[in-house]
Protein backbone atom coordinates (compact mmCIF):
# COMPACT_ATOMS: atom_id res chain seq x y z
CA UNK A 1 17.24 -49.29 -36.78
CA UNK A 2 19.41 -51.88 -36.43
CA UNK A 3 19.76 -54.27 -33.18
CA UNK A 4 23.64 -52.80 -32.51
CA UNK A 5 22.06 -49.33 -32.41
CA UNK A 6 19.20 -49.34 -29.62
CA UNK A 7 21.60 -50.22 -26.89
CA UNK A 8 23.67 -47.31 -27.24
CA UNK A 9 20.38 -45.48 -27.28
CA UNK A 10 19.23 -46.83 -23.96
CA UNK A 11 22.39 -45.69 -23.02
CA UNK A 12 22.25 -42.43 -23.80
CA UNK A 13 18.66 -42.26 -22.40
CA UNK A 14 20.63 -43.27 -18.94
CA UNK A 15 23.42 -41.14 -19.28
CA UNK A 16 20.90 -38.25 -19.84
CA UNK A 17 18.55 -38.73 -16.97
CA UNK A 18 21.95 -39.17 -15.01
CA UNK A 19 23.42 -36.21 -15.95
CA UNK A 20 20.59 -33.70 -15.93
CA UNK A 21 19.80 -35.13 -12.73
CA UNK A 22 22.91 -34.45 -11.12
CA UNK A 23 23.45 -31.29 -12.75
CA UNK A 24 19.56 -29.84 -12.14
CA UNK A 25 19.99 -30.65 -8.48
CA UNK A 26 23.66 -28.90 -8.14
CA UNK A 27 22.21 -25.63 -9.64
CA UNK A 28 19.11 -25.99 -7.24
CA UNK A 29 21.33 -26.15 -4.21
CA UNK A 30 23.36 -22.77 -5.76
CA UNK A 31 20.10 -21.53 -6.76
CA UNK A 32 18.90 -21.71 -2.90
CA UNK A 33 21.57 -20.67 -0.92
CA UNK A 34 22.01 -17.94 -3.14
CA UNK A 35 18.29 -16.92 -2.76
CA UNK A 36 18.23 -17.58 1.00
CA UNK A 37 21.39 -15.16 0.91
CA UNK A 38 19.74 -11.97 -1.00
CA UNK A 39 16.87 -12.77 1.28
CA UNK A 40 18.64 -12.28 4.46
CA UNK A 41 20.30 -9.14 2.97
CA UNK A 42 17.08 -7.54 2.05
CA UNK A 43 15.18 -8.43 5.17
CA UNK A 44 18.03 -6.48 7.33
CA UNK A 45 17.70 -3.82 5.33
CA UNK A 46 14.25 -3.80 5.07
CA UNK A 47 13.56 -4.46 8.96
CA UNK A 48 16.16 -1.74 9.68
CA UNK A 49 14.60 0.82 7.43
CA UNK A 50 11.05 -0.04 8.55
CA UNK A 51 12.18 0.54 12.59
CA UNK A 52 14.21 3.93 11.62
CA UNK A 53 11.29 5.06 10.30
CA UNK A 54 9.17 4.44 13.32
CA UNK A 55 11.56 5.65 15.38
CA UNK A 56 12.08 8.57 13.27
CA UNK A 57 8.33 9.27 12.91
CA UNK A 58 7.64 9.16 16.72
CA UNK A 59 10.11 12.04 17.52
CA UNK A 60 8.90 14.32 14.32
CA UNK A 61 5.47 13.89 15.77
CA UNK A 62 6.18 15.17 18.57
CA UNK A 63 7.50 17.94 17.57
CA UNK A 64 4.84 18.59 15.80
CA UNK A 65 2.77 18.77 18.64
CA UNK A 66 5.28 21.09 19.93
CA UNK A 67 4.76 23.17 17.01
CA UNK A 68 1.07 23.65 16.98
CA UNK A 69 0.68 24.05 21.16
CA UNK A 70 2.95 27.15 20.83
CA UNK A 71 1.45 28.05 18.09
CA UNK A 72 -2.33 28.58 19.70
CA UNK A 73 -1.25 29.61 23.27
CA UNK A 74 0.99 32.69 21.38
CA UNK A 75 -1.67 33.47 19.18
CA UNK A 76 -4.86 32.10 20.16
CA UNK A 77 -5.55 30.56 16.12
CA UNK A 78 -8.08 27.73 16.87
CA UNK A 79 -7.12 25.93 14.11
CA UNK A 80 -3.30 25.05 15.75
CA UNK A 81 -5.28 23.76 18.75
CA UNK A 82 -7.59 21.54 16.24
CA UNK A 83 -4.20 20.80 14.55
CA UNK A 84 -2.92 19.56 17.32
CA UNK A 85 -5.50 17.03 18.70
CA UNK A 86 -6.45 15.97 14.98
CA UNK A 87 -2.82 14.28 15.35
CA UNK A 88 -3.24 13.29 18.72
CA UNK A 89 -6.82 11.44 18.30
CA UNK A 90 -6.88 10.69 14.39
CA UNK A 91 -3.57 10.79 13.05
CA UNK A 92 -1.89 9.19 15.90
CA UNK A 93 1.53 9.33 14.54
CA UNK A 94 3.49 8.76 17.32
CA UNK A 95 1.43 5.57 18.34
CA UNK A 96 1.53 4.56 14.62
CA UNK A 97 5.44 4.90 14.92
CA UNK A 98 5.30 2.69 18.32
CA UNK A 99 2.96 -0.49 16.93
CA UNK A 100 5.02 -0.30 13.57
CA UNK A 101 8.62 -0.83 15.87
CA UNK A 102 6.76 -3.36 17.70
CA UNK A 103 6.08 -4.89 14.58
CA UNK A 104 9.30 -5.00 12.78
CA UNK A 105 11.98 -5.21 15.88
CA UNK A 106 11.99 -8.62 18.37
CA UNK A 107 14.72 -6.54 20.56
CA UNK A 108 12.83 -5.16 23.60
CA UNK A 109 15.39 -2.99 24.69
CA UNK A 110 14.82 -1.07 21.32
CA UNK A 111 11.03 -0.82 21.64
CA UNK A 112 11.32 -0.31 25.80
CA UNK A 113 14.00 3.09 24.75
CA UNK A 114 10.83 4.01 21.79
CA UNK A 115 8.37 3.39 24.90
CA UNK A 116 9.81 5.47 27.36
CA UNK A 117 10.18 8.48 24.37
CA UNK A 118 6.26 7.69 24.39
CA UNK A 119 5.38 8.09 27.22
CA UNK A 120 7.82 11.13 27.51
CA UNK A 121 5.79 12.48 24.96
CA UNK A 122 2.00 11.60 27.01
CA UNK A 123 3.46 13.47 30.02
CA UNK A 124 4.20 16.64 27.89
CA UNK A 125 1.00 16.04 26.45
CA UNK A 126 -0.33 17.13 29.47
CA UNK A 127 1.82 19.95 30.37
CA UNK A 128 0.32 21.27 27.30
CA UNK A 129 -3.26 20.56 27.61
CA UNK A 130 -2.78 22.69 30.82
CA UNK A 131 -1.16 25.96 28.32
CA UNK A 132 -4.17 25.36 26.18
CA UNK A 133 -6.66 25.76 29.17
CA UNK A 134 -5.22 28.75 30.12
CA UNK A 135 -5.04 30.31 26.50
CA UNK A 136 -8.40 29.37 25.61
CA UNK A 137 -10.16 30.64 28.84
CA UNK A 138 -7.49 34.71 27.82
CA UNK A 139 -8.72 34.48 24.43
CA UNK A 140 -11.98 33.67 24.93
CA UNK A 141 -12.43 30.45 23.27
CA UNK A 142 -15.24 28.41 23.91
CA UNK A 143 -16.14 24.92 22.74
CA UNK A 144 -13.13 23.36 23.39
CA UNK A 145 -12.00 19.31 22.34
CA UNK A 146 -13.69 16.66 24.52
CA UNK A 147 -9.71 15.83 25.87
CA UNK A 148 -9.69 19.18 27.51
CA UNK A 149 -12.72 18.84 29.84
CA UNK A 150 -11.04 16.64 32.67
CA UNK A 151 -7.87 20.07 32.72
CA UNK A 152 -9.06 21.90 35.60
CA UNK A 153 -6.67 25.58 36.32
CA UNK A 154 -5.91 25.95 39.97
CA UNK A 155 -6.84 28.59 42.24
CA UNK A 156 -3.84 30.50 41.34
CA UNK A 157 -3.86 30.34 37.87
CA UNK A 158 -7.51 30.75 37.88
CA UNK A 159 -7.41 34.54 38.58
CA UNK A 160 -4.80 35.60 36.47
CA UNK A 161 -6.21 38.41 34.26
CA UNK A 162 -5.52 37.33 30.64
CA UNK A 163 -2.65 38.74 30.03
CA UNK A 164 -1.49 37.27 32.93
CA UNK A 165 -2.72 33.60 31.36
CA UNK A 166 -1.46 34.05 28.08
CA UNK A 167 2.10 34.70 29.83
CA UNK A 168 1.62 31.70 32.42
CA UNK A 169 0.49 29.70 29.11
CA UNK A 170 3.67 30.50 27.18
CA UNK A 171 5.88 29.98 29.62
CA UNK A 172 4.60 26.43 30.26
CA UNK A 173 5.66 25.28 26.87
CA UNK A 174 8.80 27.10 26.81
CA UNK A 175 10.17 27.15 30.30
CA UNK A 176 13.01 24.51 31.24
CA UNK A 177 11.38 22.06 32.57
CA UNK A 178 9.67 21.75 28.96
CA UNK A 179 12.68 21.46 27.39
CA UNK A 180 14.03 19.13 29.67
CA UNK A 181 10.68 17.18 28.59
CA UNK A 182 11.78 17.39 25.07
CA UNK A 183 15.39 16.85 25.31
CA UNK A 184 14.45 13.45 27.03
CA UNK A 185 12.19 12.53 24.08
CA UNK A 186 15.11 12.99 22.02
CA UNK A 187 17.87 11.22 23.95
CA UNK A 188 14.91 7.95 24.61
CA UNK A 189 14.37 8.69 20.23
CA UNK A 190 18.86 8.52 20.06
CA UNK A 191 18.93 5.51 22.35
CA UNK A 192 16.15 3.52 20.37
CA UNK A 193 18.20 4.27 17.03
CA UNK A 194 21.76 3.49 18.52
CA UNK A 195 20.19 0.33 19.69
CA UNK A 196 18.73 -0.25 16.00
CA UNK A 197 22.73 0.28 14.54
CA UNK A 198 24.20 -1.80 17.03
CA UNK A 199 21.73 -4.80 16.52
CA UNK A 200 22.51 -4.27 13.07
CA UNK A 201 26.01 -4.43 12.76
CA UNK A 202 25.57 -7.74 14.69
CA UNK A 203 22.81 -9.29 12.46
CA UNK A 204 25.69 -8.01 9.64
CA UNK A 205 28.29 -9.93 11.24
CA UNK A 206 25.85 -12.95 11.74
CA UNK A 207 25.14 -13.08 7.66
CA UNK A 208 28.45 -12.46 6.65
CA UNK A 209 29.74 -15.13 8.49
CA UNK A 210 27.49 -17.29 6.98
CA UNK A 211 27.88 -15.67 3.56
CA UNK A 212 31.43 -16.71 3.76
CA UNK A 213 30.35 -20.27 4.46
CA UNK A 214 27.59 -19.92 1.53
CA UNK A 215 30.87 -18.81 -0.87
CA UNK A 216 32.95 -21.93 0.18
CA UNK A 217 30.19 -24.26 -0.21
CA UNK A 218 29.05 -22.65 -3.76
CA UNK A 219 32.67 -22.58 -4.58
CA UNK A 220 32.87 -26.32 -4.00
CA UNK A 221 29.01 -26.78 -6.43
CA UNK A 222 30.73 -24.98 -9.03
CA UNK A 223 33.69 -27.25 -8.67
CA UNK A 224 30.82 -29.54 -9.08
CA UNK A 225 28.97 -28.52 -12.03
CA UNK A 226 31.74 -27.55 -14.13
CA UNK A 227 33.13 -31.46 -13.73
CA UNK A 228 29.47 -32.55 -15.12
CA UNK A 229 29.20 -30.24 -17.60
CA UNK A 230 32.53 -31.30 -19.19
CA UNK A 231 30.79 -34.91 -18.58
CA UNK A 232 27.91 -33.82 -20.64
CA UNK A 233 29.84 -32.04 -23.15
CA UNK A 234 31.53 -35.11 -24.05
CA UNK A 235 28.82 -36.87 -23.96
CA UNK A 236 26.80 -34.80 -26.00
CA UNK A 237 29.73 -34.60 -29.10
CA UNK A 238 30.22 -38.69 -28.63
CA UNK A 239 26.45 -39.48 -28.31
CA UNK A 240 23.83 -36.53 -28.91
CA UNK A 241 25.39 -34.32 -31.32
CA UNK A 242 26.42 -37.05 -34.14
CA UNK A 243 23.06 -38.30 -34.23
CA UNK A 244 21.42 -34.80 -34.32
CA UNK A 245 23.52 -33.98 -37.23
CA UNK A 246 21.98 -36.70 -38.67
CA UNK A 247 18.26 -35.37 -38.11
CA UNK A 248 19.46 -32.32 -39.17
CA UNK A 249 20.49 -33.11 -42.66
CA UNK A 250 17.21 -35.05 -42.97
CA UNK A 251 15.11 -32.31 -42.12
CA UNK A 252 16.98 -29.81 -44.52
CA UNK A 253 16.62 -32.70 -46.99
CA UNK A 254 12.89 -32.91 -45.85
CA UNK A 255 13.19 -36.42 -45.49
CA UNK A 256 11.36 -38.87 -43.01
CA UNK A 257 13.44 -38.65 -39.75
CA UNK A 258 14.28 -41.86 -37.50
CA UNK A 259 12.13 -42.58 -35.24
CA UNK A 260 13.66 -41.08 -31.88
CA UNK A 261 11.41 -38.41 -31.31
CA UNK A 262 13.11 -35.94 -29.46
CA UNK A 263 13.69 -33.22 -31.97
CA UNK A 264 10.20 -33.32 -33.18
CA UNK A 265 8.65 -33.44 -29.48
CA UNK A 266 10.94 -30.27 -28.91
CA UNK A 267 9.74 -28.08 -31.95
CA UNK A 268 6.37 -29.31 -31.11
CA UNK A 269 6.42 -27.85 -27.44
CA UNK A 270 8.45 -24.25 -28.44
CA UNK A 271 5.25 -23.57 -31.15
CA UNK A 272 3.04 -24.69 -28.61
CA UNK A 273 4.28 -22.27 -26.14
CA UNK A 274 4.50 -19.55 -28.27
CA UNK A 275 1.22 -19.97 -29.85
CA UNK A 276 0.05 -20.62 -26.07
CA UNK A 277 0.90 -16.91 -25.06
CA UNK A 278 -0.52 -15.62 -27.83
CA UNK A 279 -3.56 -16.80 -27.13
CA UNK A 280 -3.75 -16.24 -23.54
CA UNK A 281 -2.61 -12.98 -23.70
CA UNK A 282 -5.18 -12.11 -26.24
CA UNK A 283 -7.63 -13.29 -23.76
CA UNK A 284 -6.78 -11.39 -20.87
CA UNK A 285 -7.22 -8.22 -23.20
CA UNK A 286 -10.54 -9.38 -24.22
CA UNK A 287 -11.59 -10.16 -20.74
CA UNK A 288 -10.75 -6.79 -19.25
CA UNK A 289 -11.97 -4.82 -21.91
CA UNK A 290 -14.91 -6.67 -21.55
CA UNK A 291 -15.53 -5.70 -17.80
CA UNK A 292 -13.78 -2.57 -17.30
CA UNK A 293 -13.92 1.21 -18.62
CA UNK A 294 -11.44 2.06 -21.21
CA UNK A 295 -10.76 5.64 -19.97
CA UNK A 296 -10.70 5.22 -16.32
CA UNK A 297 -9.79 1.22 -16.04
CA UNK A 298 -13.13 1.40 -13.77
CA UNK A 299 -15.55 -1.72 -13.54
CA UNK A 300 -17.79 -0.62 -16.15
CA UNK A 301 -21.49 -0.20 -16.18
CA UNK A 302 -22.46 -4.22 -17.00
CA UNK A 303 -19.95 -5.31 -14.42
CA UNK A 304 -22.05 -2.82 -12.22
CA UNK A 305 -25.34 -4.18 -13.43
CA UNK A 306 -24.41 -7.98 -11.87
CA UNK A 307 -22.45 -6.73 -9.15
CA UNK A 308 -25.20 -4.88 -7.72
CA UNK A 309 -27.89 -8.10 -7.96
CA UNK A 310 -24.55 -10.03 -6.10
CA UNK A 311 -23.96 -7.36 -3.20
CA UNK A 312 -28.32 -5.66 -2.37
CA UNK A 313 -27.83 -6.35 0.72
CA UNK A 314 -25.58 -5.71 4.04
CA UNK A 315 -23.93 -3.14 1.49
CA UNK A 316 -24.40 0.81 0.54
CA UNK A 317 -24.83 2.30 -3.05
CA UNK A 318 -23.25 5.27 -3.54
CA UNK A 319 -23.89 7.15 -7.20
CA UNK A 320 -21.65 9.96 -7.56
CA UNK A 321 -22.03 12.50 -10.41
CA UNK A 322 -19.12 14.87 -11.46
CA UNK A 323 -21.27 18.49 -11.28
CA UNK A 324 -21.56 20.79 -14.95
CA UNK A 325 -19.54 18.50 -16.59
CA UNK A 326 -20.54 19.42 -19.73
CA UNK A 327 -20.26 23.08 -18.95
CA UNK A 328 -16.86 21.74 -17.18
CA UNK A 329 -15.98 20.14 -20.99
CA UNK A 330 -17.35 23.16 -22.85
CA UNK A 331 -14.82 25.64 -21.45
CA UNK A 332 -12.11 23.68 -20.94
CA UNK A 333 -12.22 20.99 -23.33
CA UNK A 334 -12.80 17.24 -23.84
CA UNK A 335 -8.65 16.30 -23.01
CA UNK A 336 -9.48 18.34 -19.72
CA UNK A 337 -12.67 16.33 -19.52
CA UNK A 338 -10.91 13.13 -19.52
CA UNK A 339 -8.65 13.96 -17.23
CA UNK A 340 -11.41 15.02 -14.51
CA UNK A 341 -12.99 11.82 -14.80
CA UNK A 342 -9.66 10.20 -14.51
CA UNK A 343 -8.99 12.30 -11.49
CA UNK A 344 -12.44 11.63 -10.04
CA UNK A 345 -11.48 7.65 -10.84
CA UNK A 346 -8.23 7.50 -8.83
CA UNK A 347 -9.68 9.49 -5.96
CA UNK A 348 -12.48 7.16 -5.33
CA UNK A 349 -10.32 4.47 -5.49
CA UNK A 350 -7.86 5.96 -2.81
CA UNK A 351 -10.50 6.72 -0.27
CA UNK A 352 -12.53 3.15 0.05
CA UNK A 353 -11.45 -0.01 0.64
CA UNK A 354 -10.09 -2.75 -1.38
CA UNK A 355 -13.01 -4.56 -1.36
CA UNK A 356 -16.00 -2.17 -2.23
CA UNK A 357 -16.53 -2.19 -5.91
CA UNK A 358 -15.53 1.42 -8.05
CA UNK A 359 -17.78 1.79 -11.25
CA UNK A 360 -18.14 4.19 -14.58
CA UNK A 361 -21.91 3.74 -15.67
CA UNK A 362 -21.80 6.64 -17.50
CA UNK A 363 -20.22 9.42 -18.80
CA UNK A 364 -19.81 11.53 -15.71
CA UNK A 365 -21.69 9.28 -13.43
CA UNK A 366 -19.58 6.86 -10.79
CA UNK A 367 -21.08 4.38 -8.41
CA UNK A 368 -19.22 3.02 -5.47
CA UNK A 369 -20.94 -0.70 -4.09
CA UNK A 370 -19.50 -0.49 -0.30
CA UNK A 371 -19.50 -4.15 1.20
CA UNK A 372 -20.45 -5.08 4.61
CA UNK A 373 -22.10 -1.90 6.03
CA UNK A 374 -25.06 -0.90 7.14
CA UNK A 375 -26.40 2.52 8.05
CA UNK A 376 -25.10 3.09 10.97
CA UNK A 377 -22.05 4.08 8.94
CA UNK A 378 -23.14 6.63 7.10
CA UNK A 379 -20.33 9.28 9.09
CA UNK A 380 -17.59 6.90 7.57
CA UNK A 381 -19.09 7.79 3.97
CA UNK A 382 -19.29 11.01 4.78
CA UNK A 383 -15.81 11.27 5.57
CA UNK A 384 -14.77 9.63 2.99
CA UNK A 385 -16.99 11.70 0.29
CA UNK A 386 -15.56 14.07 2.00
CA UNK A 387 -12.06 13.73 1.83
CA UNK A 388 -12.53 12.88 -1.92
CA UNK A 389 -14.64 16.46 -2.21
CA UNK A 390 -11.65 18.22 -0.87
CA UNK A 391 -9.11 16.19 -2.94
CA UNK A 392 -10.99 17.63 -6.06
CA UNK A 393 -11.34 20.85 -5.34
CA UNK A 394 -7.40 21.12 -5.15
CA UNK A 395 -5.50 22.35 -8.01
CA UNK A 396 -2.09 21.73 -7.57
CA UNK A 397 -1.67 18.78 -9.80
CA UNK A 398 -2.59 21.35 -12.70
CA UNK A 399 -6.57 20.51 -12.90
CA UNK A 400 -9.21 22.76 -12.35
CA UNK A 401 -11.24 22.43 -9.26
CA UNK A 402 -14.36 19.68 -9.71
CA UNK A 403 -17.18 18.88 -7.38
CA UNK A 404 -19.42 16.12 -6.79
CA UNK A 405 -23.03 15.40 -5.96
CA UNK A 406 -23.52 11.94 -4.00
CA UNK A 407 -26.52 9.95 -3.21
CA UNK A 408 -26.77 6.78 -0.84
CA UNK A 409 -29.00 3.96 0.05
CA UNK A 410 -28.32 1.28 2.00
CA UNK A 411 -29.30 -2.00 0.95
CA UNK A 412 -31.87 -4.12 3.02
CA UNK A 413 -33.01 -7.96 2.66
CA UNK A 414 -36.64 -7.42 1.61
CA UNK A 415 -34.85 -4.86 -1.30
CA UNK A 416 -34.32 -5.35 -4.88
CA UNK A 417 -31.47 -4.03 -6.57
CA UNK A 418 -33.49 -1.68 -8.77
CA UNK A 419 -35.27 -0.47 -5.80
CA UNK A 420 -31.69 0.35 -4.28
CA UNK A 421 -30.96 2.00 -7.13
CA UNK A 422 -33.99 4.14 -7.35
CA UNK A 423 -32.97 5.30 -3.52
CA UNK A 424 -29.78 5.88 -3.83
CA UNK A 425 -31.07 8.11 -7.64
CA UNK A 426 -33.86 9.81 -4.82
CA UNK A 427 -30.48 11.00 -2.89
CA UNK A 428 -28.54 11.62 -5.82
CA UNK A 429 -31.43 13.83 -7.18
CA UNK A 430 -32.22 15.83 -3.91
CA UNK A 431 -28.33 17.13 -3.79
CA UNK A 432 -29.08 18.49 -7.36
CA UNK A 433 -32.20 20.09 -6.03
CA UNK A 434 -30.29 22.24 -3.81
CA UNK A 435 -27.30 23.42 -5.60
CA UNK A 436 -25.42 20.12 -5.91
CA UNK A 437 -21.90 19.27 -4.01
CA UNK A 438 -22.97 17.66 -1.56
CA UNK A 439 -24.29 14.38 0.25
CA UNK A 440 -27.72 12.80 0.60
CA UNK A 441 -28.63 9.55 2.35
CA UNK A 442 -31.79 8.39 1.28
């Protein structure tokens, strides 16, 4: 290379860090704004979706409530009255609806309106505690929820025959001052979503006010980057592209290129990258095949094997076994089969946590390692084997109804792993012994 050469090769080198420089940050600054823009968008729309909801959710719940407490005092059903306080003491959709406004909306006054339909809703509550006193004590139902032993009847209500109770009980949640109760809910529910639209529209006004300033100020970058990409344009025909013709027509020749470097470095780095994919992508397979079931995408039973030595104690072991399975796959099939334990699968993990480990170890055996309990917890489990139970016995998504046996042990300090095994097994094995769906603790 000759000495008249390198200088217009430094100067390209300058030119180029120049350029891309100039142009890199240009297209960061668009890249930004326009980022920070669909940002704002989707977090209005988001955050006014998220307090609709709640707002939304508060009133249905409600009437809900509404629903089952006329339901029991006009026909005595027990299971409207357990109905009714499973939503007010488990469910809890109305204070769900309240934390979750709280949560997405700064604006009291749209929270205070949600508040005021909340505590609307607490003093019907009452009213209709009172209805189910009186029904329960005509129909003669004993036992009632724990919330209903502070409702006292008075004197007068107290010696109604039971007719005369069922009547009084009725007409407590139907009478006019009821409905005044729930038309209040739903003007407090109207207010709290008028006040949602209205903040809207401002927070609207707010970003498209500064969306027109964004559209200036991008106008004015792409004013910008169009002048330096004409720059670089004719600086890449005048000193880039001549010289790359050059390497070109040596490569094709398969001759020794000049030493500049850049062409090779670049062809280096794409097969790199490509071969770099590859690779890790082949990896990842190998890894997760290596650690989880193929059918059910469960930890399989060697991940379960050192997960277990990891997690002995300050945990529970629950083994779960799908019940005649292969009865279950000699009438219906092995497809059917798979699609039980698939079924099973996805149920277990729906009903525990995130962080308790789901396992296959065998054909139609699951285990479930439950972190951080002890056993003083064993009514969660149950609830939760429970709820999975019931989920299996439905049919509606087109399976036949399955059952499971469980067995627990909960893991101690002084305990091996294949002791804590062999307890939770005990469990496992004393379901079986008495006609298996069920639950054993060991």
């Amino acid at each position: 290379m000759s000495a008249r050469v390198a200088p217009r090769m430094r100067t390209i080198n300058i030119c180029s860090v120049i350029i891309v420089t100039i142009v890199s940050a240009a297209m960061l600054m668009v890249m930004w704004n326009a980022l920070i823009a669909q940002r704002e968008e989707q977090g209005l729309s988001v955050m006014y979706q998220r307090c609709q909801t709640a707002v939304e959710h508060l009133e249905d719940s409600s009437d809900c409530l509404t629903d089952e407490a006329r339901l029991f005092v006009s026909t005595g059903d027990r299971t409207h009255l357990d109905n009714y306080f499973k939503e007010v003491t488990l469910s809890d959709h109305r204070g769900n609806a309240l934390q979750d406004l709280r949560a997405n909306s700064d604006d009291s006054s749209v929270v205070n309106a949600l508040t005021d339909a909340y505590e609307t809703s607490d003093e019907l509550s009452k009213i209709e505690c009172y209805a189910f006193v009186l029904a329960a004590d005509a129909y003669g139902i004993e036992d009632l929820p724990v919330e209903l032993d502070e409702v006292t009847l008075n004197d007068t209500d107290a010696t109604l025959s039971s007719a005369e109770k069922i009547k009084r009980a009725n007409d407590l949640v139907t009478n006019d001052e009821y409905a005044s109760y729930k038309e209040k809910i739903r003007d407090e529910v109207q207010r709290s979503s008028d006040l949602l639209i209205e903040n809207l529209n401002k927070d609207l006004e707010v970003a498209h006010a500064r969306l027109s300033r964004l559209y200036m100020s991008l106008g004015v970058r792409a004013a910008l980057v169009l002048c330096v990409v004409f720059v670089v344009v004719l600086s890449n025909k005048l000193l880039l592209l001549r010289p790359i013709a050059k390497f070109e027509k040596n490569i094709r020749a398969d001759e020794r290129l000049e030493s500049c470097g850049a062409q090779e470095l670049r062809h280096l780095a794409v097969a790199y990258n490509e071969m770099y994919e590859i690779n890790r992508s082949r990896t990842e397979s190998l890894h997760f095949e290596a650690h989880n079931d193929a059918l059910t995408g469960l930890l399989n039973r060697g991940s379960f094997d050192e997960l277990l030595g990891q997690h002995k104690t300050q945990s529970a072991l629950i083994l779960v076994d799908v019940d005649n399975f292969k009865q279950f796959n000699d009438s219906h099939g092995h497809e059917m089969g798979d699609a039980i334990l698939i079924e099973v699968a996805a149920t277990l993990h729906s009903v525990f946590r995130s962080s308790d480990y789901i396992c296959r170890i065998g054909g139609d055996e699951f285990a479930v390692i439950m972190t951080d309990v002890d056993a003083t917890m064993t009514k969660v489990i149950e609830r939760k084997i429970g709820s999975a139970a019931e989920f299996l016995r439905d049919t509606s998504n087109g399976l036949p109804p399955a059952t499971i046996s469980v067995g627990v042990a909960f893991g101690t300090h002084d305990m091996s792993d294949r002791e804590l095994f062999r307890e939770a097994d005990g469990a496992l094995y004393e379901v079986k012994r008495h006609g298996r769906d069920g639950i054993s603790f060991a």
